[in-house]
C-alpha atoms as a PDB file:
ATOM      1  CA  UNK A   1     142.594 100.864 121.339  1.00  0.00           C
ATOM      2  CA  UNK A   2     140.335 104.088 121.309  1.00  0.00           C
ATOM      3  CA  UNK A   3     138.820 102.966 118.076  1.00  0.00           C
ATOM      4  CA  UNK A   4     138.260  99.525 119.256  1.00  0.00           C
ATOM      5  CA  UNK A   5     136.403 100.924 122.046  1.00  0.00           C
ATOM      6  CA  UNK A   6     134.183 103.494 119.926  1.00  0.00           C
ATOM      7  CA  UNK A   7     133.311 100.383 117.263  1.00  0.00           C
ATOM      8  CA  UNK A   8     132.263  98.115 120.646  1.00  0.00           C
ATOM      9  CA  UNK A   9     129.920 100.951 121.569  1.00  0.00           C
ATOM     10  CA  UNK A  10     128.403 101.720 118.745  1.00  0.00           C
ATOM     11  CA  UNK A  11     128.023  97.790 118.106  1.00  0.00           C
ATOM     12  CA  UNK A  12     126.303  97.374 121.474  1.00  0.00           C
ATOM     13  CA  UNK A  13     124.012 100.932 120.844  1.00  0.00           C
ATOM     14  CA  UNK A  14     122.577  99.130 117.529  1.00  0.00           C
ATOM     15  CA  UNK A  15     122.102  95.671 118.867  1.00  0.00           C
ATOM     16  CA  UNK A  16     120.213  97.092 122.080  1.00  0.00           C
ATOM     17  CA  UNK A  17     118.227  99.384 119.756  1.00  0.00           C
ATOM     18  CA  UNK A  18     117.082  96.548 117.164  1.00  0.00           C
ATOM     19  CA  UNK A  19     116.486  94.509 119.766  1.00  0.00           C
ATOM     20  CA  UNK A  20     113.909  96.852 121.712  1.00  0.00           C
ATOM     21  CA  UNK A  21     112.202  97.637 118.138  1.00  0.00           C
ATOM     22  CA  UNK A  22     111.913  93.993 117.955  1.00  0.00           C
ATOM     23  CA  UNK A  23     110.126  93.585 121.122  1.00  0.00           C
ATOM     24  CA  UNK A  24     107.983  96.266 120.823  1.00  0.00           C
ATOM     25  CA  UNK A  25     106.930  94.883 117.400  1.00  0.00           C
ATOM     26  CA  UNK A  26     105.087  91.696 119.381  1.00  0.00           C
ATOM     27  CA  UNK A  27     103.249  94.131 121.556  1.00  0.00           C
ATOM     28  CA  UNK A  28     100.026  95.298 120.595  1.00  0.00           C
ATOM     29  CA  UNK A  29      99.906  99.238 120.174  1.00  0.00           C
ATOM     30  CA  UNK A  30      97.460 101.644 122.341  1.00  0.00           C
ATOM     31  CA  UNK A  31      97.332 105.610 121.906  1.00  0.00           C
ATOM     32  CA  UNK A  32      96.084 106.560 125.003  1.00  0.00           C
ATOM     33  CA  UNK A  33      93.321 109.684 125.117  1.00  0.00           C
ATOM     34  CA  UNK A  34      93.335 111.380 128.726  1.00  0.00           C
ATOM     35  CA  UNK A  35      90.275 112.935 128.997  1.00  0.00           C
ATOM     36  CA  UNK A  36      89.564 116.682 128.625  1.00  0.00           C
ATOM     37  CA  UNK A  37      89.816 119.334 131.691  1.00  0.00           C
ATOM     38  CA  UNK A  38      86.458 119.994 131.476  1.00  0.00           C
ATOM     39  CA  UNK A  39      85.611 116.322 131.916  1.00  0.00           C
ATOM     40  CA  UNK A  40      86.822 115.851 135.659  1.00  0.00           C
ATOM     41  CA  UNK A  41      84.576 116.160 138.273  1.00  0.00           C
ATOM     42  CA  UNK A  42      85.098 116.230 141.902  1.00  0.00           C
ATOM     43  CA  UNK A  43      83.718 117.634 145.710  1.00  0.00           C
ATOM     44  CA  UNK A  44      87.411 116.969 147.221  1.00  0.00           C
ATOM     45  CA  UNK A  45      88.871 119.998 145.791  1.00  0.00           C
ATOM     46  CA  UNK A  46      88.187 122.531 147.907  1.00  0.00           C
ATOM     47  CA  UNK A  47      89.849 120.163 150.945  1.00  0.00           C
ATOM     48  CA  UNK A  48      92.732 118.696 149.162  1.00  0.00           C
ATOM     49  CA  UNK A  49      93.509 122.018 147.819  1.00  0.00           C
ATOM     50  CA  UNK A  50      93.301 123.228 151.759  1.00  0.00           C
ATOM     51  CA  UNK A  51      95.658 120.229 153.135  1.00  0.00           C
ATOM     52  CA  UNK A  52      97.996 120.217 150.277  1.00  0.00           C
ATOM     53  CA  UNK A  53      98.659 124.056 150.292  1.00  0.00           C
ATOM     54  CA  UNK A  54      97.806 124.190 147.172  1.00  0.00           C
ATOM     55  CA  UNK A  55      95.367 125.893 144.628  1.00  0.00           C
ATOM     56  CA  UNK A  56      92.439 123.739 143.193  1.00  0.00           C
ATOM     57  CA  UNK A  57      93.446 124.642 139.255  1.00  0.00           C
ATOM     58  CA  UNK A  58      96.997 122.933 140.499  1.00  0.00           C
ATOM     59  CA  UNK A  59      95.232 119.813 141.615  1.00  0.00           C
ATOM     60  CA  UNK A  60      92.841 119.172 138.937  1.00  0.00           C
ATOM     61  CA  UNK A  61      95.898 119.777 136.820  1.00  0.00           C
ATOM     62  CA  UNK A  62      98.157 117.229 138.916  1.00  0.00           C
ATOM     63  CA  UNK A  63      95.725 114.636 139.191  1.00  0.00           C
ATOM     64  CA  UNK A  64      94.587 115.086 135.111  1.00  0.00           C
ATOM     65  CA  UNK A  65      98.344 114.102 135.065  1.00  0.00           C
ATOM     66  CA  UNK A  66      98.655 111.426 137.508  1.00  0.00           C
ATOM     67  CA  UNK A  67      95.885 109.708 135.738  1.00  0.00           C
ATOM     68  CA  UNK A  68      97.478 109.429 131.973  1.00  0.00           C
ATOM     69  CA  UNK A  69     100.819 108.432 133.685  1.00  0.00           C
ATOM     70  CA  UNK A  70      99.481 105.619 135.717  1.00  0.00           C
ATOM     71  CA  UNK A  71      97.666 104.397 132.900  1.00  0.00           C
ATOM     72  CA  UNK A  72     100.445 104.725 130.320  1.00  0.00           C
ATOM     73  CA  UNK A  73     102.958 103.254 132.556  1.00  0.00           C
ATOM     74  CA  UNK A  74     101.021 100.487 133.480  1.00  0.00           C
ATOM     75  CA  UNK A  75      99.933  99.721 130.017  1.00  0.00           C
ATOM     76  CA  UNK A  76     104.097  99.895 128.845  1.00  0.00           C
ATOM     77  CA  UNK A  77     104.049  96.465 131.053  1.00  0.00           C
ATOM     78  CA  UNK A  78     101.986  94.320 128.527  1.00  0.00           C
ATOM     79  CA  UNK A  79     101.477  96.828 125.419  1.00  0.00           C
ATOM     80  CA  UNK A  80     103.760  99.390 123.035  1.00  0.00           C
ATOM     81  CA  UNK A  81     101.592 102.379 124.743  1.00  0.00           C
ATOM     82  CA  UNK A  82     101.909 106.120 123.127  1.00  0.00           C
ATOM     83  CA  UNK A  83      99.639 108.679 125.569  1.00  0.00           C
ATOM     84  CA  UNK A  84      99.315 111.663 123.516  1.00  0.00           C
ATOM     85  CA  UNK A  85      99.358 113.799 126.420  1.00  0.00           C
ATOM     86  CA  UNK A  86     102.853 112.845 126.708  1.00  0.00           C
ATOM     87  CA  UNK A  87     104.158 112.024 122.482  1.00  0.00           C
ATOM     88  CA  UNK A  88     105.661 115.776 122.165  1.00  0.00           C
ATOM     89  CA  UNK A  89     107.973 114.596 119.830  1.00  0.00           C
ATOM     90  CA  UNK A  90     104.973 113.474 117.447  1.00  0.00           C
ATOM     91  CA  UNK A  91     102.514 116.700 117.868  1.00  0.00           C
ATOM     92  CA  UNK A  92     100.449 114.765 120.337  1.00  0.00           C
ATOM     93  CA  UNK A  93      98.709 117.572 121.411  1.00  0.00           C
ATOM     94  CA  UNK A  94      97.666 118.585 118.215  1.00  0.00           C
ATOM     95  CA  UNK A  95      95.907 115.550 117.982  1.00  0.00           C
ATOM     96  CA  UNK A  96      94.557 116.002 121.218  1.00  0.00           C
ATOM     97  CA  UNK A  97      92.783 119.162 120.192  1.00  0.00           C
ATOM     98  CA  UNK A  98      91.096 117.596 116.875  1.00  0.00           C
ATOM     99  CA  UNK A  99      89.987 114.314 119.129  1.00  0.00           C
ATOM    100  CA  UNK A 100      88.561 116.764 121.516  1.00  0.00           C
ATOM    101  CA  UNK A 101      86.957 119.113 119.234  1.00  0.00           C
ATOM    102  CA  UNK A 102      85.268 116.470 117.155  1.00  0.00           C
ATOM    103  CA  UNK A 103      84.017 114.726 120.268  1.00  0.00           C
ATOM    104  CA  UNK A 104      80.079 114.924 121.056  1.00  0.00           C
ATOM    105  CA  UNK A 105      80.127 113.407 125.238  1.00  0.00           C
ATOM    106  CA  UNK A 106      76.486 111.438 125.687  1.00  0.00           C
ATOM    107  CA  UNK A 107      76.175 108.151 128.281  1.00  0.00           C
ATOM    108  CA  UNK A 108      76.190 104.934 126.902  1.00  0.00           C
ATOM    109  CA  UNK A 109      72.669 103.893 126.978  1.00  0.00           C
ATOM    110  CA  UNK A 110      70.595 100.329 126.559  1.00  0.00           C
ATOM    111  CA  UNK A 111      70.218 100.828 123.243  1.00  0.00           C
ATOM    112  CA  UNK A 112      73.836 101.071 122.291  1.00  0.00           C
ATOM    113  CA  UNK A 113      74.609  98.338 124.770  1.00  0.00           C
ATOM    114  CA  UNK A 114      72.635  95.707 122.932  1.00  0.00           C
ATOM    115  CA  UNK A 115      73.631  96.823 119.391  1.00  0.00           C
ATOM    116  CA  UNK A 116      77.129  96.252 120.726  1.00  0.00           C
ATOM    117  CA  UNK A 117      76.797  93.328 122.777  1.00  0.00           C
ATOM    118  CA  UNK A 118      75.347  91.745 119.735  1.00  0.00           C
ATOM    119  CA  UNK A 119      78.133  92.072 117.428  1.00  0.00           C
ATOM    120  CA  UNK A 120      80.331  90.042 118.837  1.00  0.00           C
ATOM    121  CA  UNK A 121      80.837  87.276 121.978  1.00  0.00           C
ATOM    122  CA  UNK A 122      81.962  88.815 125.003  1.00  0.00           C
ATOM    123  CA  UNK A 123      85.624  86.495 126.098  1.00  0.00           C
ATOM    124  CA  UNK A 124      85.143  83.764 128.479  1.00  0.00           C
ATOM    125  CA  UNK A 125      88.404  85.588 130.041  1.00  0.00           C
ATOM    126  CA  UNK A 126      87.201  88.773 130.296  1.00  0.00           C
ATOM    127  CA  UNK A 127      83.825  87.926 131.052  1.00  0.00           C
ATOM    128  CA  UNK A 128      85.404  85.996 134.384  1.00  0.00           C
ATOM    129  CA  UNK A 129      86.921  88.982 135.109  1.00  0.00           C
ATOM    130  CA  UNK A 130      83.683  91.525 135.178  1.00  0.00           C
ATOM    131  CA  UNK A 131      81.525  88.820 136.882  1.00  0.00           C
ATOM    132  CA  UNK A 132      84.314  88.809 139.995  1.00  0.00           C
ATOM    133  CA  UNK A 133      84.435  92.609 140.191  1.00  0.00           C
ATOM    134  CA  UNK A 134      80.317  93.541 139.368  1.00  0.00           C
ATOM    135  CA  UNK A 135      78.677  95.941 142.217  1.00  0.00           C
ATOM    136  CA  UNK A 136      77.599  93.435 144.783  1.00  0.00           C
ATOM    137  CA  UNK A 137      77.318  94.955 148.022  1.00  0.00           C
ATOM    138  CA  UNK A 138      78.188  98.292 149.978  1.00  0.00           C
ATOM    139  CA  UNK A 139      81.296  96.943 151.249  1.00  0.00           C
ATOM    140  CA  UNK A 140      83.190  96.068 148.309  1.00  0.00           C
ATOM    141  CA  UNK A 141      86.725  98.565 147.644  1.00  0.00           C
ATOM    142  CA  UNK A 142      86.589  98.051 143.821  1.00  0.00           C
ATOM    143  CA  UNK A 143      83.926  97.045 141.350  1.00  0.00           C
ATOM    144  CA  UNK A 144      83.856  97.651 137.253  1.00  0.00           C
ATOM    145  CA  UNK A 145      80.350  98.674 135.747  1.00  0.00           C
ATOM    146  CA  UNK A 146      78.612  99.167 132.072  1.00  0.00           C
ATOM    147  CA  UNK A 147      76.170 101.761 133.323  1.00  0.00           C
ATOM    148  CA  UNK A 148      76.373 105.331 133.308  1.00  0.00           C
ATOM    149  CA  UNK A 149      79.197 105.274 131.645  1.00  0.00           C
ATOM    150  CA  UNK A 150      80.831 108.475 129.696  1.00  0.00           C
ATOM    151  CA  UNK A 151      80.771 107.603 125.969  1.00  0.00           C
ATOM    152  CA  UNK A 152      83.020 109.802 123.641  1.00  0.00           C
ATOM    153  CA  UNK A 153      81.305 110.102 120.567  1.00  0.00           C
ATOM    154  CA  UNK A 154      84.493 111.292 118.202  1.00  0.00           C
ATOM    155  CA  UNK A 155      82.156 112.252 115.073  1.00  0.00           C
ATOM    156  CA  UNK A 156      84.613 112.756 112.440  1.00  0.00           C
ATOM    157  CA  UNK A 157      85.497 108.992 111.142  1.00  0.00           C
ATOM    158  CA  UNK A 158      88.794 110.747 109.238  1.00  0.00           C
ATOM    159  CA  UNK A 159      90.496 111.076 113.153  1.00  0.00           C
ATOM    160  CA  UNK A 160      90.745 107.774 113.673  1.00  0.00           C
ATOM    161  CA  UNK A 161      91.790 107.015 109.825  1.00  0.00           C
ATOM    162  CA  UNK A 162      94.508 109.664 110.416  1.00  0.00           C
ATOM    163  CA  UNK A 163      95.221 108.041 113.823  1.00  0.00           C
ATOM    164  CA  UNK A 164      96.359 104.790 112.377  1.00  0.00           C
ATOM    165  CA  UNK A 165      98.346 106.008 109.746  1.00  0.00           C
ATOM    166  CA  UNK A 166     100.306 107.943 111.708  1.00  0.00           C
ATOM    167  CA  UNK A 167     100.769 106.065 115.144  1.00  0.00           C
ATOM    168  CA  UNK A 168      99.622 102.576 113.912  1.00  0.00           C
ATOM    169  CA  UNK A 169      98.096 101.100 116.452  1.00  0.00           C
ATOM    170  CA  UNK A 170      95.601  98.398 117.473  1.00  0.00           C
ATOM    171  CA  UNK A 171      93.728 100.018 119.742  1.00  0.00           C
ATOM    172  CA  UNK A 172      92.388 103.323 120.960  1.00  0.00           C
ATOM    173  CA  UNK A 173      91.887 103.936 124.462  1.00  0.00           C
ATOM    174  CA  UNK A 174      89.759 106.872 125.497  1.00  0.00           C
ATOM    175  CA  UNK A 175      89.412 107.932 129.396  1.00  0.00           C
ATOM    176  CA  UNK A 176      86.715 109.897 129.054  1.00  0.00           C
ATOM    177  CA  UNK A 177      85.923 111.422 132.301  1.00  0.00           C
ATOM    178  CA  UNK A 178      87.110 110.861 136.008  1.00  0.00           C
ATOM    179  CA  UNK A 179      85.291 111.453 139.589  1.00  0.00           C
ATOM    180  CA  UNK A 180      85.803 111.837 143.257  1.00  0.00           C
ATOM    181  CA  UNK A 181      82.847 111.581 145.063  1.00  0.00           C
ATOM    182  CA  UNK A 182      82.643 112.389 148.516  1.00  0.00           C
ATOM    183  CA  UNK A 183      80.136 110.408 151.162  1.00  0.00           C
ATOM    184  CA  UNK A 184      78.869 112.362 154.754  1.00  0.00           C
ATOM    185  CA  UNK A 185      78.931 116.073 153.334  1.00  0.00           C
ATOM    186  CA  UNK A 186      77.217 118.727 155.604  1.00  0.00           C
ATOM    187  CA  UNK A 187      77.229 116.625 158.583  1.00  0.00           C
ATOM    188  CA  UNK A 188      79.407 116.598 161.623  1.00  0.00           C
ATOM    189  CA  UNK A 189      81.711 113.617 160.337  1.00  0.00           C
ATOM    190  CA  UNK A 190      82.765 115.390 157.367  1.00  0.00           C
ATOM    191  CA  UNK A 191      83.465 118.430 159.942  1.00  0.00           C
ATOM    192  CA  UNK A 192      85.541 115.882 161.817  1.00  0.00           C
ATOM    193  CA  UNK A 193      87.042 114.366 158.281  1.00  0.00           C
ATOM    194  CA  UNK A 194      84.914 110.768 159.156  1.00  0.00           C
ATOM    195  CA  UNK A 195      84.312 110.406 155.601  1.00  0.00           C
ATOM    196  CA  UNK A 196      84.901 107.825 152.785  1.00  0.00           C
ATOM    197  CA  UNK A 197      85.323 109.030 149.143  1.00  0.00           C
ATOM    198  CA  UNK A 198      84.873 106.919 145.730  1.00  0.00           C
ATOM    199  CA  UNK A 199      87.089 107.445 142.284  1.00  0.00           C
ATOM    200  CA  UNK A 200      85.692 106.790 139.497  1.00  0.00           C
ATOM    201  CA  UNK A 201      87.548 106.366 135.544  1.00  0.00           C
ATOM    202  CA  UNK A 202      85.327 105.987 132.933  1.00  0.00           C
ATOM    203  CA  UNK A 203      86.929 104.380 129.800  1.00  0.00           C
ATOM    204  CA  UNK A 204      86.061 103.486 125.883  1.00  0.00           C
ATOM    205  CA  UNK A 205      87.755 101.278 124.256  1.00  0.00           C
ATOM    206  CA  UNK A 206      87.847 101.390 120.467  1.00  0.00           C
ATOM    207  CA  UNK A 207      89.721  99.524 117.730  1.00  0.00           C
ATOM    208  CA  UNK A 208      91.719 101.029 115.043  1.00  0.00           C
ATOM    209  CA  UNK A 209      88.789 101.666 112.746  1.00  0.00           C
ATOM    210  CA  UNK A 210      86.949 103.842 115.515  1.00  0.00           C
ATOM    211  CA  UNK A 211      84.764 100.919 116.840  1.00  0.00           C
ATOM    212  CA  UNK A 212      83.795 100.635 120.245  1.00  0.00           C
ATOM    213  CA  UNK A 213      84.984  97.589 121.531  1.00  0.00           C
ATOM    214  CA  UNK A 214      84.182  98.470 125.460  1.00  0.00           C
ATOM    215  CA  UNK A 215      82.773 101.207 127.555  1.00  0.00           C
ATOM    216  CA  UNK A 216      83.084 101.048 131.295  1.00  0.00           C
ATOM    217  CA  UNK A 217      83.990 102.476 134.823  1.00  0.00           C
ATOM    218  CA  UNK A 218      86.304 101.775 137.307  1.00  0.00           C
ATOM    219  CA  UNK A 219      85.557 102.584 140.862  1.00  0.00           C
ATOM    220  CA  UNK A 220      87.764 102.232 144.079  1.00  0.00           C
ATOM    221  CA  UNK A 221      86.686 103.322 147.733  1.00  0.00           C
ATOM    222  CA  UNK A 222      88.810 105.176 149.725  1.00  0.00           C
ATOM    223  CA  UNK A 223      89.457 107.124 153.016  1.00  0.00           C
ATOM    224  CA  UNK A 224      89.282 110.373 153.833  1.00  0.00           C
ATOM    225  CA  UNK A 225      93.086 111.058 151.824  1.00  0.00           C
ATOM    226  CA  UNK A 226      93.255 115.138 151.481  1.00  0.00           C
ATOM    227  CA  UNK A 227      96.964 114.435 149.690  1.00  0.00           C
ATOM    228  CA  UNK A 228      97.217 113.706 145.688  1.00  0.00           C
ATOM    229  CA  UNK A 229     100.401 112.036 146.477  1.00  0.00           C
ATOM    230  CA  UNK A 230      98.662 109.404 148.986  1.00  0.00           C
ATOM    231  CA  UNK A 231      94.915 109.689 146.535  1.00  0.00           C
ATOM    232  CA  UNK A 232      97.837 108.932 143.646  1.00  0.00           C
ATOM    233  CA  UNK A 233      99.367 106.239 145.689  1.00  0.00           C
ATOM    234  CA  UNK A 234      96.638 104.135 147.107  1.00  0.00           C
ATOM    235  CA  UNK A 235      93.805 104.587 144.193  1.00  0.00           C
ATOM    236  CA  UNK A 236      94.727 105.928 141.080  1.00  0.00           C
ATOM    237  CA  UNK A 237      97.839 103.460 140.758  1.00  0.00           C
ATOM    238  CA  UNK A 238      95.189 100.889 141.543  1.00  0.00           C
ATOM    239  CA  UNK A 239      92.505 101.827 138.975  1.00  0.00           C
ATOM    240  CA  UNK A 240      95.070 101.753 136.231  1.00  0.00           C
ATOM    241  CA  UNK A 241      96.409  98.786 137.054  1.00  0.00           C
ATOM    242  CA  UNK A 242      92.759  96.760 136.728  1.00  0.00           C
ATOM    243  CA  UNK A 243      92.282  98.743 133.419  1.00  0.00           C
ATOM    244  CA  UNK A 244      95.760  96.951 132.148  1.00  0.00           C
ATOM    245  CA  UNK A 245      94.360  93.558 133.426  1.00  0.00           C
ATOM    246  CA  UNK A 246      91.164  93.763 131.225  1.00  0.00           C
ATOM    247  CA  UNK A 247      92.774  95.485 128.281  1.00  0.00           C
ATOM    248  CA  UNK A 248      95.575  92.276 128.543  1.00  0.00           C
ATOM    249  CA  UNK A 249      92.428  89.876 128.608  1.00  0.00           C
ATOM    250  CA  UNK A 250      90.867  91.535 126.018  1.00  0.00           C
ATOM    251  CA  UNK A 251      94.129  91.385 123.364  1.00  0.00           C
ATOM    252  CA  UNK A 252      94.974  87.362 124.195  1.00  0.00           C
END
């Protein structure tokens, strides 16, 4: 009866693991590039740090962290995502450092804007999307922009060959920098925590090949959150989730 048993389970372990290879084969593959330490830039700090009890290198740290998991674990709803802040298993990191030291950070001017916008046809889809969430007025919560964005120029073309061979996947997604921005500093609302703050994820998109596909930002408004559980909650959660609606668009 004992053997019966072990045979059942290891039937069931085999069909259960074929059958999640085979649905991750239909799902288009992203590696997912957080973006480097150095590359986060925020005014909150010094008060979240304060509120929170905690020191500032533990929040920049935390929220460096809350941003690749948001994104990968949105991303696992619609794509076969790897973040290779998180593939330990594959030497992520070591890839990591080679993407970052072969990266040259410049913003993504006119110039490459047209050249890019004339390859190829922007999606009727996608362009829906952008025209609904463009900067319109002061008192919109979330809007999606192509200027002043945070290219990452990775200058050695054998990174992304190597990429693909090893992780083969369709795309390459690249959050280049992130911001919290802070409105009413130096006057008596901030003294009285009456202020509003804005966070911002800048994001390239490239194809397996290394071409840029996209390059945008993502910006939410917030309140005056001091918390990264709450910021993490309300904002982050939210900016990852619109980046996994226009990456979806993008791949129908």
């Amino acid at each position: 009866m004992k053997k019966s048993v072990s045979f059942f389970s290891i039937f069931l372990f085999f069909n259960f693991a074929f059958a999640q290879q085979d649905t991750s084969k239909n799902l288009s593959r992203v590696v997912i590039i957080p973006y480097q330490s150095m590359m986060y830039f925020s005014d909150a700090d010094n008060d979240i740090s304060h509120f929170s009890n905690n020191t500032e290198r533990n929040i920049r740290n935390e929220m460096r962290n809350n941003v690749d998991a948001n994104v990968y674990h949105q991303l696992l709803a619609q794509f076969d995502a790897i973040s290779l802040m998180r593939a330990t298993s594959l030497n992520g990191e070591e890839d990591l450092s080679r993407i970052y030291g072969a990266t040259r950070y410049t913003i993504y001017s006119k110039e490459m804007k047209q050249d890019h916008s004339n390859e190829k046809a922007e999606k009727s889809s996608v362009k829906k999307f952008m025209d609904q969430f463009s900067h319109k007025g002061k008192n919109q919560t979330f809007w999606v922009s192509d200027s002043n964005v945070m290219l990452g120029m990775i200058g050695d073309p054998e990174i992304f060959k190597n990429l693909h061979l090893k992780y083969n996947e369709k795309y390459i997604l690249f959050i280049t920098q992130f911001e919290i921005v802070t409105s009413n500093k130096n006057t008596l609302e901030w003294m009285k925590q009456k202020y509003t703050r804005e966070f911002t994820m800048h994001y390239n998109l490239f194809d397996k090949g290394g071409v840029l596909l996209r390059a945008e930002t993502l910006t939410i408004k917030g309140g005056n959150e001091n918390s990264v559980k709450e910021i993490n909650d309300k904002y982050i959660i939210v900016l990852a989730n619109r980046l996994k609606e226009i990456l979806t668009l993008i791949d129908k």
